[in-house]
C-alpha atoms as a PDB file:
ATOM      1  CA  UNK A   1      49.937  64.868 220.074  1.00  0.00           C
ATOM      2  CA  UNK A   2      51.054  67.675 217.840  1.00  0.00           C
ATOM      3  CA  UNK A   3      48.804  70.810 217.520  1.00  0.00           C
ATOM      4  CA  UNK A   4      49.588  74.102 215.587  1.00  0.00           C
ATOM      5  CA  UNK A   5      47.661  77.089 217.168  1.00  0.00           C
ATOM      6  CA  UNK A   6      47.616  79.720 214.570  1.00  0.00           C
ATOM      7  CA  UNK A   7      47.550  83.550 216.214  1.00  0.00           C
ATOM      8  CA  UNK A   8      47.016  86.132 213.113  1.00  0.00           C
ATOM      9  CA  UNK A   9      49.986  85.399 210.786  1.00  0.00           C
ATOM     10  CA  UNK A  10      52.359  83.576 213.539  1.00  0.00           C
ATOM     11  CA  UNK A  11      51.992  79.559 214.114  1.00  0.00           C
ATOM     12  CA  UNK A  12      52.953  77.858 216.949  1.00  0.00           C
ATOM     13  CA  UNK A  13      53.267  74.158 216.946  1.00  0.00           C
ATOM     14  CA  UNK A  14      52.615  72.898 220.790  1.00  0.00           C
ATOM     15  CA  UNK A  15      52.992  69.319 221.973  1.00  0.00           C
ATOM     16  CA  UNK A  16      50.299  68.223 224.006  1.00  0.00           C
ATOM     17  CA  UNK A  17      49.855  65.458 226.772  1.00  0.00           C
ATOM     18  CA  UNK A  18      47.816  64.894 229.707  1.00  0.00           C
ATOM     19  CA  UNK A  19      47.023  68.429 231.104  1.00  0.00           C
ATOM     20  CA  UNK A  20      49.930  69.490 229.608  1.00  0.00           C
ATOM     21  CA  UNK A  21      50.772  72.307 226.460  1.00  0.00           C
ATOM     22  CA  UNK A  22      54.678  72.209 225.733  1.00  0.00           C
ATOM     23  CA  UNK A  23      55.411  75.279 223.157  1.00  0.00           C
ATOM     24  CA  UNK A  24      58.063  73.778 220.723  1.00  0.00           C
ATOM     25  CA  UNK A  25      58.201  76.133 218.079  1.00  0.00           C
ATOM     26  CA  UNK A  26      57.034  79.334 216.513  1.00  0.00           C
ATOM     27  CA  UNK A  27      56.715  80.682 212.639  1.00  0.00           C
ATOM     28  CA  UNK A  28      56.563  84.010 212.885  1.00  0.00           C
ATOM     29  CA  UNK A  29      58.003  87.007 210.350  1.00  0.00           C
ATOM     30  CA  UNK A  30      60.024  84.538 208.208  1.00  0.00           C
ATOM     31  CA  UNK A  31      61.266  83.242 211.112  1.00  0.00           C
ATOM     32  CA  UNK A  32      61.450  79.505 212.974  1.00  0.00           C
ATOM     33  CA  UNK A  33      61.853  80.342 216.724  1.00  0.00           C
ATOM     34  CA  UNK A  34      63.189  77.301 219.119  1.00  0.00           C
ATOM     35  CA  UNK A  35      60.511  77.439 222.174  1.00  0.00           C
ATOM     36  CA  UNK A  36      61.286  74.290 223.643  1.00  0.00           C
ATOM     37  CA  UNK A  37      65.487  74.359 224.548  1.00  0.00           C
ATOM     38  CA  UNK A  38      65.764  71.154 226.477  1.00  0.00           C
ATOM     39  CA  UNK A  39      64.321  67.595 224.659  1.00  0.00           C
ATOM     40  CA  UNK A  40      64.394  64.554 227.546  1.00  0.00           C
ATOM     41  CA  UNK A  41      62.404  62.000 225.455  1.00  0.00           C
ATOM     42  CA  UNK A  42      62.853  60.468 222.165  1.00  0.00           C
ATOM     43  CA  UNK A  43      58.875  61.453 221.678  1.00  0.00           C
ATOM     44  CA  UNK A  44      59.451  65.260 222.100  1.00  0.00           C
ATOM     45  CA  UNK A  45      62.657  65.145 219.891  1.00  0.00           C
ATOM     46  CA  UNK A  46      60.916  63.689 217.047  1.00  0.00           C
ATOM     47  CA  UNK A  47      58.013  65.720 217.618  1.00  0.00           C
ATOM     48  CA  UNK A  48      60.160  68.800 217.299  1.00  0.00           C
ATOM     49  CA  UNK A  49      61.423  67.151 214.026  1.00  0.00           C
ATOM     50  CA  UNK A  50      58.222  67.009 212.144  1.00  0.00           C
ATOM     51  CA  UNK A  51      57.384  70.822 213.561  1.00  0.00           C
ATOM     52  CA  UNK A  52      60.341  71.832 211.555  1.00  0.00           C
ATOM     53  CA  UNK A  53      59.674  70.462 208.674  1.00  0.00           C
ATOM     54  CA  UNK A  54      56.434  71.336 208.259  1.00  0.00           C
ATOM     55  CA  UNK A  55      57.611  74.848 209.349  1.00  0.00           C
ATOM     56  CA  UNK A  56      60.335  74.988 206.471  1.00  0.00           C
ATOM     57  CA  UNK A  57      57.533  74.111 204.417  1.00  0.00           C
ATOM     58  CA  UNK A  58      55.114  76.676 205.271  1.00  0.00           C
ATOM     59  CA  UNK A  59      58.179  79.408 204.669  1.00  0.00           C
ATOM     60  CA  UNK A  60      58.070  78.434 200.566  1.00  0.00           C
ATOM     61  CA  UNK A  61      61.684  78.892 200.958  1.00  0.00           C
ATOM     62  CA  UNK A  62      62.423  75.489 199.655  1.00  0.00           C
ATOM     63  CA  UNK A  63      60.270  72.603 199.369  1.00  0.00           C
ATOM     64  CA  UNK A  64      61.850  69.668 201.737  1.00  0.00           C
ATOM     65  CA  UNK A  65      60.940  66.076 199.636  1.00  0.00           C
ATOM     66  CA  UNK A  66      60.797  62.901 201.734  1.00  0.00           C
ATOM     67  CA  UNK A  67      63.475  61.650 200.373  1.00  0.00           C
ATOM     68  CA  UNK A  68      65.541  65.102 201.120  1.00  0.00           C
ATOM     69  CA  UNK A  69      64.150  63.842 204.666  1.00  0.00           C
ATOM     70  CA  UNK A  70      65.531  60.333 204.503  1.00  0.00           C
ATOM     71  CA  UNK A  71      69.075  61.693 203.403  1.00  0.00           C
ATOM     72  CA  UNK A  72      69.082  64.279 206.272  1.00  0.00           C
ATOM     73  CA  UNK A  73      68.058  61.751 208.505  1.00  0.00           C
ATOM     74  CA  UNK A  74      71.050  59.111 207.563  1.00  0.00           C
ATOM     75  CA  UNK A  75      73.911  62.176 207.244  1.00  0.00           C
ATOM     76  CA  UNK A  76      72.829  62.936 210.999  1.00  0.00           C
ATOM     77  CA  UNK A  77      72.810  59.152 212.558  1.00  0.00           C
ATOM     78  CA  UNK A  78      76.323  59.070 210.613  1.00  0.00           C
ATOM     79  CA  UNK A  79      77.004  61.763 212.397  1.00  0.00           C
ATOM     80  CA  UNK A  80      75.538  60.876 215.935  1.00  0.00           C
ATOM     81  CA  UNK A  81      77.488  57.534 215.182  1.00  0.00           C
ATOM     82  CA  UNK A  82      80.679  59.075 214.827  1.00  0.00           C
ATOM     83  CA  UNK A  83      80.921  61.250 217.855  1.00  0.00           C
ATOM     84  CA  UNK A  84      78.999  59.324 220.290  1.00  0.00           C
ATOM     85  CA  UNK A  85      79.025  55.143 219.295  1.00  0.00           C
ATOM     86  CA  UNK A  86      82.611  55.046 218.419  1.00  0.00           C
ATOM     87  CA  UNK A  87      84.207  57.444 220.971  1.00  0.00           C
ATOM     88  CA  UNK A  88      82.129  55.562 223.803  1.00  0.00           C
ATOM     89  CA  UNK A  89      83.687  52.125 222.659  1.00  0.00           C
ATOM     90  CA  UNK A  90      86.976  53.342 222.510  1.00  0.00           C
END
């Protein structure tokens, strides 16, 4: 489960499990600060995902559609495709 703890003007979104609270990232200042450097399961990665793009959101920067999403999403499993799937079967 994903939970945002808000602190004043600063949100951090924590991952949550068991008796466990996994910081994953912080909005703070303008800023989107990394907390969690190493991902091990697909659950935490996508997790991670969603933080960010609800954290791009909250910045009113730019406004991220679903379908800006879905594009992202397919340029980076080209990508993962490219320099993982084919240089393994080579």
């Amino acid at each position: 489960m994903l939970k945002i703890h808000r602190e004043g003007k600063r949100l951090t979104y924590i991952y949550t499990k068991e008796n466990e609270n996994i910081p994953l990232l912080t909005l703070e200042n303008g800023s989107i600060i990394i907390e969690k450097h190493r991902i091990s399961s697909p659950e935490v990665a996508l997790l991670l995902a969603s933080a960010l793009r609800h954290a791009v959101g909250m910045l009113n920067i730019v406004a991220i559609t679903g379908k800006d999403f879905e594009e992202l999403e397919k340029f980076w499993a080209e990508e993962y495709e490219s320099a993982y799937v084919r240089e393994s079967s080579a």
